[in-house]
Protein backbone atom coordinates (compact mmCIF):
# COMPACT_ATOMS: atom_id res chain seq x y z
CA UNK A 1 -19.98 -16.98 -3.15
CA UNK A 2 -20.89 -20.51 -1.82
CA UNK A 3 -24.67 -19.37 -0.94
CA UNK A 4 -24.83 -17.15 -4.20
CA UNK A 5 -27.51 -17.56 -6.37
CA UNK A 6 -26.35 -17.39 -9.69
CA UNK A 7 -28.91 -15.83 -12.67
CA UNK A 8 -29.07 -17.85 -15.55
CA UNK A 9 -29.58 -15.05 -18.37
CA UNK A 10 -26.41 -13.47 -17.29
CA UNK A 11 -24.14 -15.90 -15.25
CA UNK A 12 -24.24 -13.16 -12.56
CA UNK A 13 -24.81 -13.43 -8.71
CA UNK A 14 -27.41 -11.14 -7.68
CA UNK A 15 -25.72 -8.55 -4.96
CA UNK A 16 -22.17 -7.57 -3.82
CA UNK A 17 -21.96 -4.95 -1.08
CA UNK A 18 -18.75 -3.13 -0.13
CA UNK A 19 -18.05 -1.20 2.95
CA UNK A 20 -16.00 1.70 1.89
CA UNK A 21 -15.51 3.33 -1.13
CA UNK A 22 -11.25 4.83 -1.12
CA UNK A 23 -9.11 3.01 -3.36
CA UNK A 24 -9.61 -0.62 -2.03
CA UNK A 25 -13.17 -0.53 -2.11
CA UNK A 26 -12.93 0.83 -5.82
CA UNK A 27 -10.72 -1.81 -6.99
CA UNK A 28 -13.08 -4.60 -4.95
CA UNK A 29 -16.21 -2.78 -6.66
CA UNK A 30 -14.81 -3.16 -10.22
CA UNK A 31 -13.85 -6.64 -9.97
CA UNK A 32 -17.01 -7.45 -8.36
CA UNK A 33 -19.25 -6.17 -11.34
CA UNK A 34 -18.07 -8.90 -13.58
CA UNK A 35 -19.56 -11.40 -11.54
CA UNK A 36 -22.60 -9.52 -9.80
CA UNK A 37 -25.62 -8.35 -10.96
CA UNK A 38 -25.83 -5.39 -8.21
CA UNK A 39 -22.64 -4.02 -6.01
CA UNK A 40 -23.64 -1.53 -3.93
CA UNK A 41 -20.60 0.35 -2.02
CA UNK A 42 -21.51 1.46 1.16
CA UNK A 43 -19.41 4.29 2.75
CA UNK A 44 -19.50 6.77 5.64
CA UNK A 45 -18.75 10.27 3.85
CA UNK A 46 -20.28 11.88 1.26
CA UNK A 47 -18.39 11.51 -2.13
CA UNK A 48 -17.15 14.97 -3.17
CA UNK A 49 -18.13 16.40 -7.24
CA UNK A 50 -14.52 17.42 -7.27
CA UNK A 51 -11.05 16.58 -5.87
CA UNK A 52 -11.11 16.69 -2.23
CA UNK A 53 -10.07 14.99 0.51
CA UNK A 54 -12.54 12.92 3.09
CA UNK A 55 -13.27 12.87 6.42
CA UNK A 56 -12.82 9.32 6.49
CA UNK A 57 -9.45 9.13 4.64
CA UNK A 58 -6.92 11.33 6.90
CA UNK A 59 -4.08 10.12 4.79
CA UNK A 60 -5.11 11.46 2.07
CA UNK A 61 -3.40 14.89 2.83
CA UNK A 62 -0.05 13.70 2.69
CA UNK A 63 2.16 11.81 -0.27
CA UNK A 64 0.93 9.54 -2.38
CA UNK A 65 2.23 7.79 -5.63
CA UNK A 66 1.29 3.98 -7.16
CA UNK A 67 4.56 2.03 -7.66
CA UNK A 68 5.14 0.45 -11.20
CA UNK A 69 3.50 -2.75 -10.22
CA UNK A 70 0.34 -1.11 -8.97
CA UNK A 71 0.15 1.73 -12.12
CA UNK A 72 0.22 -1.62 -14.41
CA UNK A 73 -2.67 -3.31 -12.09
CA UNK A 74 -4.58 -0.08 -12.36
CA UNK A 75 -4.25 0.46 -15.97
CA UNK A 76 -5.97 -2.73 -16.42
CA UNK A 77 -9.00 -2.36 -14.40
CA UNK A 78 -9.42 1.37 -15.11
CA UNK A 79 -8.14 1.67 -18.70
CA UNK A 80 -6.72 5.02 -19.48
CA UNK A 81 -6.87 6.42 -16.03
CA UNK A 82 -3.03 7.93 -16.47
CA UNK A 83 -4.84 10.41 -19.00
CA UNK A 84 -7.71 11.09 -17.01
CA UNK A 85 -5.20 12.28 -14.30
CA UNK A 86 -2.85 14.09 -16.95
CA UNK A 87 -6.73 16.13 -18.21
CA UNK A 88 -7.22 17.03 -14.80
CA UNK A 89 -3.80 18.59 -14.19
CA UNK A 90 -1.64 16.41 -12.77
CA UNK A 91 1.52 17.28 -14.39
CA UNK A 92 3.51 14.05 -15.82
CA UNK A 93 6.84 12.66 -14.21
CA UNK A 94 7.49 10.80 -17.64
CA UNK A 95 11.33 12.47 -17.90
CA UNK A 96 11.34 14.69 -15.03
CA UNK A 97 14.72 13.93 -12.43
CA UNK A 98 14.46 12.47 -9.03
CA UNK A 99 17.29 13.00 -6.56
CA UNK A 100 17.18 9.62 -4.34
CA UNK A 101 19.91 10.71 -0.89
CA UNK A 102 20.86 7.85 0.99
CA UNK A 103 23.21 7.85 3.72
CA UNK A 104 26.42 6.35 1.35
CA UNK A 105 25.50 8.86 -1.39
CA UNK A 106 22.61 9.66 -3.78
CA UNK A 107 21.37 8.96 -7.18
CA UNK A 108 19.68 10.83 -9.86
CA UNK A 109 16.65 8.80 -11.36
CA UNK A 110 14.35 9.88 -14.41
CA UNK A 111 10.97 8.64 -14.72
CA UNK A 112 10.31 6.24 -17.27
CA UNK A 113 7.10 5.49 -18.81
CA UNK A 114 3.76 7.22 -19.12
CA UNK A 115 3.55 8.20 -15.57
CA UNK A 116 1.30 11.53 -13.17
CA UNK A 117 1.62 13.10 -10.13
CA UNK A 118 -1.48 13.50 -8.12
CA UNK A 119 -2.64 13.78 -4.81
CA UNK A 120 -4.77 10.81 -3.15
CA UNK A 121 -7.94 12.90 -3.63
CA UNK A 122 -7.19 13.07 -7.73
CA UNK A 123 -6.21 9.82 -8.44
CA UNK A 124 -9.41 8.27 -5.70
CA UNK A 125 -11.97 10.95 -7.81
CA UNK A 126 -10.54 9.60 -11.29
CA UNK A 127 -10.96 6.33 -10.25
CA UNK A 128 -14.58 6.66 -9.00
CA UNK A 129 -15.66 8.82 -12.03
CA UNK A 130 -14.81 5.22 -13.76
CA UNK A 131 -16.75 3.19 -11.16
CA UNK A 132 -19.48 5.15 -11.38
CA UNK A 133 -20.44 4.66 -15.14
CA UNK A 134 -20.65 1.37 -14.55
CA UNK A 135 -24.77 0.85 -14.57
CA UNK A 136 -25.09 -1.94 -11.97
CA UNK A 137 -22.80 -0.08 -9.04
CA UNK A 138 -24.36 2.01 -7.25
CA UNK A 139 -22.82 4.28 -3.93
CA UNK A 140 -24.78 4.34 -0.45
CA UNK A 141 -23.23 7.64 0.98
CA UNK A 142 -23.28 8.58 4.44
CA UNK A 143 -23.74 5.35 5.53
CA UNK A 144 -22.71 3.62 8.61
CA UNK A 145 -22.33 0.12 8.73
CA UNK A 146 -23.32 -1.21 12.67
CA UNK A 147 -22.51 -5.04 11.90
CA UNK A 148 -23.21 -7.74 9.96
CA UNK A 149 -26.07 -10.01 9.19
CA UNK A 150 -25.95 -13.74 9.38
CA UNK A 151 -27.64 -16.78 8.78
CA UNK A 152 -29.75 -18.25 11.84
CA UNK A 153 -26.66 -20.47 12.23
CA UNK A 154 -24.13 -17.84 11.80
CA UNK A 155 -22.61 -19.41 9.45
CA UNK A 156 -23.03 -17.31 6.02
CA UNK A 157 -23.37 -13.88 6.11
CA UNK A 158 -26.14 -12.54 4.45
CA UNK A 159 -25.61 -8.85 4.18
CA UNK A 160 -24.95 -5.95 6.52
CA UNK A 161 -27.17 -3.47 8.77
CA UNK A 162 -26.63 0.15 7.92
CA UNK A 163 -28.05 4.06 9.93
CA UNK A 164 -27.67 6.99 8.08
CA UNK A 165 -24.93 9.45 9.30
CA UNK A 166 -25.82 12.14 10.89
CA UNK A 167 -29.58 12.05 10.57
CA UNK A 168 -32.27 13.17 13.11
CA UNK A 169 -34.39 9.59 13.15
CA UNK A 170 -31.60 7.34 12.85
CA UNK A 171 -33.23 4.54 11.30
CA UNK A 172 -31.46 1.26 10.76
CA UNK A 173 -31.69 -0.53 7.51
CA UNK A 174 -30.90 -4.36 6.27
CA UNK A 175 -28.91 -4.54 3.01
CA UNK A 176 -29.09 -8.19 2.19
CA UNK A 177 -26.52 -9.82 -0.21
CA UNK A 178 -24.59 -12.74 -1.56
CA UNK A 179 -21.01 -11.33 -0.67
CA UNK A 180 -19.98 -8.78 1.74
CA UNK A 181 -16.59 -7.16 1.41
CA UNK A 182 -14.69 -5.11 4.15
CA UNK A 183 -12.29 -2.64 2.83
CA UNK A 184 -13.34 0.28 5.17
CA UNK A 185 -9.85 0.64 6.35
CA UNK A 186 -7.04 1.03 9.58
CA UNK A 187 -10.65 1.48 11.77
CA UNK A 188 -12.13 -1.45 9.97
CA UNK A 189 -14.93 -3.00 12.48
CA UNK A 190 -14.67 -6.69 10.97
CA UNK A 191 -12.49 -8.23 14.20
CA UNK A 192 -15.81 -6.80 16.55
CA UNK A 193 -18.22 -7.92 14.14
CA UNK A 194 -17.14 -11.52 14.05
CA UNK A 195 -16.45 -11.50 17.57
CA UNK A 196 -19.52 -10.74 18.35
CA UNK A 197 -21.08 -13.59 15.98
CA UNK A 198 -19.62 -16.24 17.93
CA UNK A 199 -15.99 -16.35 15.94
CA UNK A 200 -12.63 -16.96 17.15
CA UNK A 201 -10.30 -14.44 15.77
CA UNK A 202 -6.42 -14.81 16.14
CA UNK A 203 -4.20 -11.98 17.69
CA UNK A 204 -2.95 -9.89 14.82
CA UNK A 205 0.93 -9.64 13.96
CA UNK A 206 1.92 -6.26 15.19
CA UNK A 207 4.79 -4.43 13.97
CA UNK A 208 5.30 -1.75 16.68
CA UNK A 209 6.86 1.61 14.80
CA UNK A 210 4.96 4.46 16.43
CA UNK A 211 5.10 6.25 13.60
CA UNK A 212 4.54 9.74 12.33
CA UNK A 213 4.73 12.14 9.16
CA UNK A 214 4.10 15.87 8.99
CA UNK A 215 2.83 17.48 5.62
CA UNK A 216 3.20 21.01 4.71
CA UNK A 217 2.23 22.59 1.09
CA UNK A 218 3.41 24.88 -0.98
CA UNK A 219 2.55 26.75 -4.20
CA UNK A 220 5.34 26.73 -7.26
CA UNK A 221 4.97 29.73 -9.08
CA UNK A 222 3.08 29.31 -12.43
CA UNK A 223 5.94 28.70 -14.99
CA UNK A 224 8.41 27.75 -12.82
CA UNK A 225 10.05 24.54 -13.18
CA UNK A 226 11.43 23.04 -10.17
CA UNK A 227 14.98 21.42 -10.59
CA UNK A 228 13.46 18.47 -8.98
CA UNK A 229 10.28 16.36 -9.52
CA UNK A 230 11.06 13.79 -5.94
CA UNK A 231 13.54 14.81 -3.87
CA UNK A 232 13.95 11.61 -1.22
CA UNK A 233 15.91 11.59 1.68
CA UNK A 234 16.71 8.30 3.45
CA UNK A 235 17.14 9.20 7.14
CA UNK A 236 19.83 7.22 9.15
CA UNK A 237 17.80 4.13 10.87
CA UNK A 238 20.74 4.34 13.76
CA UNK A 239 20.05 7.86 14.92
CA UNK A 240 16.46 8.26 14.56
CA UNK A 241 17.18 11.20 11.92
CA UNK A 242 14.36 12.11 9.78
CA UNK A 243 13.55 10.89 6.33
CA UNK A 244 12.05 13.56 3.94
CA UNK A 245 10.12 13.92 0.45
CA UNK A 246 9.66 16.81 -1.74
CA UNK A 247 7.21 16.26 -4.50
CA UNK A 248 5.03 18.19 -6.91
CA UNK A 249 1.20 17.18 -7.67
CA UNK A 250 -1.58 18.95 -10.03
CA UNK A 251 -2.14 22.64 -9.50
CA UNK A 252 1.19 23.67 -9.09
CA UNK A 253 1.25 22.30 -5.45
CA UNK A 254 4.11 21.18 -4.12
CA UNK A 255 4.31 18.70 -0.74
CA UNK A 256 7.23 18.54 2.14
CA UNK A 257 6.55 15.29 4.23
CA UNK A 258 9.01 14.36 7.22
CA UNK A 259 8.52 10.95 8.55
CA UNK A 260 10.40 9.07 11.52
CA UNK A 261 9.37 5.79 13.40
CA UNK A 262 9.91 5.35 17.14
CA UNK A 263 8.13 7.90 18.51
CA UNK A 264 9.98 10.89 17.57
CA UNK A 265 7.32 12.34 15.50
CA UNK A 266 8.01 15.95 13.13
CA UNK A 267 6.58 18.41 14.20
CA UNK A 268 3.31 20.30 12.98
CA UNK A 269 4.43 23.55 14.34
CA UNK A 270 5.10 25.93 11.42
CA UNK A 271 8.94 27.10 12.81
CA UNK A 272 9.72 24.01 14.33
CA UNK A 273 8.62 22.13 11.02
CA UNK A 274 10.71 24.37 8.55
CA UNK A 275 13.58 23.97 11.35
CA UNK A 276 13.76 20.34 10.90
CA UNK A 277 13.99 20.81 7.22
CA UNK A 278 16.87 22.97 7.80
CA UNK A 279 18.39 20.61 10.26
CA UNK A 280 17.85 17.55 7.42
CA UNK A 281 21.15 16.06 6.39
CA UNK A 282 20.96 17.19 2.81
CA UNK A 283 20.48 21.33 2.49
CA UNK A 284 18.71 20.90 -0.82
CA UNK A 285 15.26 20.74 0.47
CA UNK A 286 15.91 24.25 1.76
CA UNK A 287 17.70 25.44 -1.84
CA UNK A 288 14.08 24.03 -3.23
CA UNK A 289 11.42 25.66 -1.16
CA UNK A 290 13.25 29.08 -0.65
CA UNK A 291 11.21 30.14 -4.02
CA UNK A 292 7.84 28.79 -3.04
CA UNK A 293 4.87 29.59 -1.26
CA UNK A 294 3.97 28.12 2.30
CA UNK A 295 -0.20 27.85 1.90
CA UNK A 296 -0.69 25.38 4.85
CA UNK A 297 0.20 24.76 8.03
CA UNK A 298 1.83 20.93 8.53
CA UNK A 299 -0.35 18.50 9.00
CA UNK A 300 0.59 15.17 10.88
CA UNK A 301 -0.34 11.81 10.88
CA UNK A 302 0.42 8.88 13.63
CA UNK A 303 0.51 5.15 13.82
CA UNK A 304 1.63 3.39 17.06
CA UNK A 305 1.71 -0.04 15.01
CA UNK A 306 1.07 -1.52 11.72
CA UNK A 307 -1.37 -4.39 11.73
CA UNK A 308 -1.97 -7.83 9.72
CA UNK A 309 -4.66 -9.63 10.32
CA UNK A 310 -4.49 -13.50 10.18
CA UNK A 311 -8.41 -14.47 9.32
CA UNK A 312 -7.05 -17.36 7.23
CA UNK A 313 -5.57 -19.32 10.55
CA UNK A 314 -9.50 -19.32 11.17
CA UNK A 315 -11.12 -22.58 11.87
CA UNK A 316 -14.34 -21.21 10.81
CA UNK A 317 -14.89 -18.67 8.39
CA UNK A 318 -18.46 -17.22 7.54
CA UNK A 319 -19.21 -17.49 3.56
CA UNK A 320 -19.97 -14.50 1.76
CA UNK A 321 -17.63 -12.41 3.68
CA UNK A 322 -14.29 -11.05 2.73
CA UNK A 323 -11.90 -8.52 3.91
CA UNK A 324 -9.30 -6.38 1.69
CA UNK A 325 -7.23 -3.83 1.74
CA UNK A 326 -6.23 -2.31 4.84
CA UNK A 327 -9.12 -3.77 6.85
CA UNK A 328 -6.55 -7.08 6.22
CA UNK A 329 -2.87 -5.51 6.39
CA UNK A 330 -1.80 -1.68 6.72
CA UNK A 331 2.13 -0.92 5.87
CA UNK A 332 4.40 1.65 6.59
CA UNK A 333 2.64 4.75 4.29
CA UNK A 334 6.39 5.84 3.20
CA UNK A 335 7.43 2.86 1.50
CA UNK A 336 4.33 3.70 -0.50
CA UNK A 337 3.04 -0.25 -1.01
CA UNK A 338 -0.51 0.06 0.49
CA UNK A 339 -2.52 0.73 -2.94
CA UNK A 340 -0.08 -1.50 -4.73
CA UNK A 341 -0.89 -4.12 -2.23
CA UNK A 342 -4.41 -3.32 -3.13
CA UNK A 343 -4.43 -3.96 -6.23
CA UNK A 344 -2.78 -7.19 -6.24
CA UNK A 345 -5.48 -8.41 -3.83
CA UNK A 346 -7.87 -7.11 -6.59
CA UNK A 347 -6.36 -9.32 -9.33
CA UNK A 348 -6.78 -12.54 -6.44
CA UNK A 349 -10.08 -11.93 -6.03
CA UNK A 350 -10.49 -11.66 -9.76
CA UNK A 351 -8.75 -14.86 -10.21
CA UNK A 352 -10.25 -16.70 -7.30
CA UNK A 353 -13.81 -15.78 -8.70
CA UNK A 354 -13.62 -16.43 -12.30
CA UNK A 355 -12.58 -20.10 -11.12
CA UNK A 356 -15.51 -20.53 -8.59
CA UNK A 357 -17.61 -19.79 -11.45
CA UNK A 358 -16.20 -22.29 -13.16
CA UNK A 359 -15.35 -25.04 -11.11
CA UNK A 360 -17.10 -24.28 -7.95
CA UNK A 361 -16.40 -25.48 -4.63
CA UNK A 362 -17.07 -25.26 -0.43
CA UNK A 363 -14.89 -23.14 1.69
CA UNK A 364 -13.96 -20.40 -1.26
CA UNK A 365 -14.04 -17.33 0.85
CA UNK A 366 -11.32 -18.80 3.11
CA UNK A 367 -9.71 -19.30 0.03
CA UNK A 368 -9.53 -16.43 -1.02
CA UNK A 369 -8.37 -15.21 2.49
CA UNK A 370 -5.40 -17.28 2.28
CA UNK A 371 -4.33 -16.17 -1.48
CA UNK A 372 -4.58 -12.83 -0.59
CA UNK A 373 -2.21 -13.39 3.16
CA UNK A 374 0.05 -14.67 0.31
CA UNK A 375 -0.16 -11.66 -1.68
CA UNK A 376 0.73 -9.21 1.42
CA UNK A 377 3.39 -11.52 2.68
CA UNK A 378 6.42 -10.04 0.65
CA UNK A 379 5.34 -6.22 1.34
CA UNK A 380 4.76 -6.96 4.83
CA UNK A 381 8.55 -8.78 5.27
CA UNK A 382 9.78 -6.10 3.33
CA UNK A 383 7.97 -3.79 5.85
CA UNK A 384 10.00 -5.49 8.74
CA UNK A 385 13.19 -5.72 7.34
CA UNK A 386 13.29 -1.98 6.55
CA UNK A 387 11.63 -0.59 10.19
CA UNK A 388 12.98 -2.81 12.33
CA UNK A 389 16.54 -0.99 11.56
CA UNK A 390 15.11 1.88 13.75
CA UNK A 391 15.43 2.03 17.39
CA UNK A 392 12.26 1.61 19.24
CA UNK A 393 10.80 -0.64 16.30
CA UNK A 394 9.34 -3.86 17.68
CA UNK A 395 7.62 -6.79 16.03
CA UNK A 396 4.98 -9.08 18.45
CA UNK A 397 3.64 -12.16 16.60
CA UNK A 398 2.91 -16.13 17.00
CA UNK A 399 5.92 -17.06 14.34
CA UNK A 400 8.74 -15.47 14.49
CA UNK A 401 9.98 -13.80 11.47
CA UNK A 402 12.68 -15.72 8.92
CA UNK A 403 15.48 -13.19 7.74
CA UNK A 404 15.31 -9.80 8.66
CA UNK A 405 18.73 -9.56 10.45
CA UNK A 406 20.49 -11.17 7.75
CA UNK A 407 18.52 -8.98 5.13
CA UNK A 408 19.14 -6.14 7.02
CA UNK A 409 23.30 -6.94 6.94
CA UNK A 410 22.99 -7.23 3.02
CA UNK A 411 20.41 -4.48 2.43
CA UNK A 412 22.99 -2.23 3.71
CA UNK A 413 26.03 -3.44 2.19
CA UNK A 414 23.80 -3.64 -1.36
CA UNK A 415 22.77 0.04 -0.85
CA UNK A 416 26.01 1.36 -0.39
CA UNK A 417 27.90 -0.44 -3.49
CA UNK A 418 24.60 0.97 -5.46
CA UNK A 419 25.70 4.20 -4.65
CA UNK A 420 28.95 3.90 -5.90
CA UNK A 421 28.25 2.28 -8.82
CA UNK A 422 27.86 4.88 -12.19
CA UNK A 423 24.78 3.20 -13.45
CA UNK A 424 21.38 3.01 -11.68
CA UNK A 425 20.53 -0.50 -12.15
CA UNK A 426 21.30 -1.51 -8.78
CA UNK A 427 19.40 0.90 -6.88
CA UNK A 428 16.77 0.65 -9.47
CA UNK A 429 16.44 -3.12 -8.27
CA UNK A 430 16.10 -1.98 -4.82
CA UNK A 431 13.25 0.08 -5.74
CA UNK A 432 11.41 -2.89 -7.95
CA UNK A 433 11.88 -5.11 -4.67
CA UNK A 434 11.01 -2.53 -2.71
CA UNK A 435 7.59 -2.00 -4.63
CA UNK A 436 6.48 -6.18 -5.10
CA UNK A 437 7.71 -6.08 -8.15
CA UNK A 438 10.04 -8.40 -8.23
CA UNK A 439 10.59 -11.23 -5.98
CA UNK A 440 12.78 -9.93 -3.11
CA UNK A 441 15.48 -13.25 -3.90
CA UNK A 442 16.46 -11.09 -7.32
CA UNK A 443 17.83 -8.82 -4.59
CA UNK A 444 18.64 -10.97 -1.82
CA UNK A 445 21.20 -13.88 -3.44
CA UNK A 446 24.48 -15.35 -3.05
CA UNK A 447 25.49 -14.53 -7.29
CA UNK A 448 24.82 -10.60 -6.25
CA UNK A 449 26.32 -10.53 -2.73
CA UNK A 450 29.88 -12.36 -3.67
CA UNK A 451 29.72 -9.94 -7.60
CA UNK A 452 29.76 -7.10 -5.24
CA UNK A 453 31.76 -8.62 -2.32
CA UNK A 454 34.95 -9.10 -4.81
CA UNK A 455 36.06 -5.97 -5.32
CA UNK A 456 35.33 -4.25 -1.26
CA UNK A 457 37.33 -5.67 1.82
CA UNK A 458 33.88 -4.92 3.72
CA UNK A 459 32.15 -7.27 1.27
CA UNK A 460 34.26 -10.04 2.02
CA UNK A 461 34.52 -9.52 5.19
CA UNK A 462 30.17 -9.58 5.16
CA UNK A 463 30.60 -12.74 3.52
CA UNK A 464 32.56 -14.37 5.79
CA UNK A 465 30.92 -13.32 8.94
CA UNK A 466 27.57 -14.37 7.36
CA UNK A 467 28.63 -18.04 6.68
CA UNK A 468 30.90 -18.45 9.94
CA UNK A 469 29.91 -20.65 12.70
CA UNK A 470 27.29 -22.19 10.39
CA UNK A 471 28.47 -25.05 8.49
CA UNK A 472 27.18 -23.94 5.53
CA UNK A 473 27.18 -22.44 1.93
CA UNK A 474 26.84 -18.99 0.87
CA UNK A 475 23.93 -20.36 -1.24
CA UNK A 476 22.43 -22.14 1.47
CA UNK A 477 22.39 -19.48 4.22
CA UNK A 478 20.20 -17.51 2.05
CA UNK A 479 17.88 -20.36 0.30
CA UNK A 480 17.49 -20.44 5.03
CA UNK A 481 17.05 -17.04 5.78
CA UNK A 482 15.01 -15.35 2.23
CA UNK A 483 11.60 -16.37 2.38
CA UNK A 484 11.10 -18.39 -0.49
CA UNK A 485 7.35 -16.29 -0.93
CA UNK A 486 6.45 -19.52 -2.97
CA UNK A 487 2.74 -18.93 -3.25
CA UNK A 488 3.33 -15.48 -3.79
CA UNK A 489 3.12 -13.21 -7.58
CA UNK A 490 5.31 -10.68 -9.24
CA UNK A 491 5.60 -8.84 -12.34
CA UNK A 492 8.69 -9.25 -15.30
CA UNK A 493 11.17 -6.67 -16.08
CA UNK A 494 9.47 -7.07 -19.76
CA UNK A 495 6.55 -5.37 -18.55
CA UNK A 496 8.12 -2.13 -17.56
CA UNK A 497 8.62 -1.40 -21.30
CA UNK A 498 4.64 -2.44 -21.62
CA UNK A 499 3.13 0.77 -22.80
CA UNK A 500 0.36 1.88 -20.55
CA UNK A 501 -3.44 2.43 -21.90
């Protein structure tokens, strides 16, 4: 944005490219084409006429939902997109019962608000039938991007150099623009490209899970209706048991995902999968796909860590680069934060633009860098405090992290009075926290640990053995140990009840 040359007639910079075009690079494009006269997203796969899945989104088999926070970002930047989904046949969750099995007991939730069920290639297809109206952004398929382009001095970048996939003469190509954004992923190229550009690039913070999921699918009869929209089953972090999801999307599909961390990956053999259903702590997965059609075999999916990036430590920074999405920080897939985390970095670049155009100023793509490492901070704590439970789960970074033990102690006592309690407004907390929408400290505080502490022997007994050998408060062991997440942003309760476009 600093060596942008901005047309007078319109107010808009002339070119915006974006490397990859799944849900990041979406969000990134739309955003973009209020301030650029031309964004051009540049991807490696051909974009399908109808809901499939890509070669270069393997994830895109398995679950997928937007959290609260993330449907109200979306609604926003793609107005109406809920209906588009509900037209194309995702079938609505607005009423329909979720059974939520935790260790301590389990919890019936219904959906609230105007809310679908889709699979990743739906809701990515929606969203690019949007995009693609717009008149000024246009999509460079089958397209690989080989690295970037810089000033003689390296010190701006000044657009990208792209070879068509696949073809015979393999001619390379220079895109030029003002800003270059990297949301091409987990296998994004950026930490080569700068490397190789003469820039110093910091060790990432690793969060070691190795981590898999299986996915199997299954067809619900037409008619039929399913005593169960989510069925979600909290495995026990101690043992290394399995976690599992049940979930319907659009065409009367229905999904079974297992997921473990540490190494102990579900299977993708057919018996041995449907075994480890049956071997599940809860038997109700087994009661709900007795009556349904296999029509896949399971598919998996493996992480050996999750990644964040720390380009805004950088002492130099090229302008007219940035980096979002996953190319910056990839979570854990099952607490389902990634395109929620997404679209909060949208609304920062958003932000962080509409003031450089009007109060413009050196060094804004670091900026920006740094907003957005505040953005992912609470999601990737969160991420931390909820793996690192498991056995085999280790995190490798410069700075230690603040809390997680002592979340960890009240996360579980929390969880376990929420299952008692008659009313879901506890575990629906967990949820909001759980999802960035509220500020983890409406979770984590001294007022709810000692409300619930009064009435349980173990809660007082937690308090005690939290404050002794300290020298301290209640209140002031957590003000030390929750991340205050200062710079961070949330959403209200209010806007729950907002009704969606």
């Amino acid at each position: 944005m600093t060596n942008a040359n901005f047309t007078a007639s319109t107010g808009k910079t002339d070119r915006a490219i974006v490397i990859g075009g799944g849900i990041a690079g979406l969000l990134a494009a739309k955003v973009l084409s209020e301030y650029y006269n031309e964004v051009l997203i540049v991807d490696r796969d051909a974009f399908p006429d109808k809901p499939e899945n890509r070669p270069g989104t393997p994830q895109a088999y398995h679950n997928h939902r937007l959290s609260p926070r993330g449907s109200l970002i979306f609604s926003r930047y793609f107005p109406g997109f809920i209906d588009d989904l509900l037209t194309n046949g995702a079938p609505s969750a607005q009423g329909e019962s979720n059974l939520m099995i935790h260790q301590d007991g389990s919890k019936v939730l219904v959906g609230q608000g105007k809310e679908a069920k889709f699979s990743r290639a739906l809701l990515e297809w929606v969203i690019r039938k949007q995009v693609q109206v717009i008149p000024h952004i246009q999509f460079l398929e089958k397209k690989d991007v080989l690295s970037l382009q810089t000033s003689p001095d390296r010190t701006a970048v000044t657009g990208v150099l792209i070879q068509e996939r696949g073809a015979t003469d393999r001619l390379k190509h220079t895109l030029t623009a003002d800003l270059v954004v990297d949301t091409s992923g987990r296998f994004s190229k950026t930490v080569r490209w700068l490397t190789e550009v003469g820039y110093d690039v910091p060790k990432p913070e690793l969060l070691k899970v190795a981590l898999g999921y299986s996915t199997r699918q299954y067809k619900v009869p037409s008619g039929q209706k399913l005593p169960w929209d989510v069925i979600r089953l909290e495995g026990v972090p101690s043992t290394g048991a399995y976690s599992g999801v049940f979930s319907t999307i659009e065409n009367n599909i229905a999904e079974m995902l297992l997921w473990n961390v540490g190494g102990r990956y579900p299977s993708t053999d057919i018996d041995q999968f449907e075994r480890e259903i049956a071997h599940l702590d809860n038997p109700v997965f087994v009661e709900t796909l007795k009556e349904l059609e296999p029509i896949s075999t399971p598919r998996g999916y493996r992480m050996p860590e999750l990644v964040r990036q720390h380009f805004d430590k950088m002492e130099r920074w090229p302008s007219g680069f940035l980096v979002m999405g996953d190319a910056f920080c990839y979570f854990d897939p099952i607490y389902g934060q990634g395109m929620t985390v997404a679209a909060i970095e949208a609304e920062v670049l958003d932000a962080c633009l509409r003031d450089q155009v009007e109060r413009p100023k050196s060094g804004f793509e670091l900026s920006v860098l740094k907003k957005m490492q505040n953005a992912i901070e609470p999601a990737w704590w969160l991420n931390c405090v909820a793996d690192l439970r498991c056995p085999g789960v280790e995190h490798a970074g410069s700075v230690p992290l603040k809390g997680v033990e002592f979340a960890q102690r009240c996360l579980g006592f929390i969880l376990k009075q929420a299952m008692a309690q008659p009313n879901d407004d506890l575990y629906g907390l967990y949820w909001l926290v759980n999802s960035v929408f509220v500020h983890p400290r409406e979770l984590f505080n001294p007022q709810m640990l000692t409300a619930l502490a009064n009435s349980s022997p173990e809660g007082q007994q937690l308090v005690v053995e939290l404050t002794k050998g300290f020298n301290v408060s209640l209140e002031e062991r957590f003000a030390q140990e929750i991340p205050s997440f200062e710079n961070a942003s949330f959403a209200s309760i209010d806007q729950l009840m907002m009704p969606q476009e």
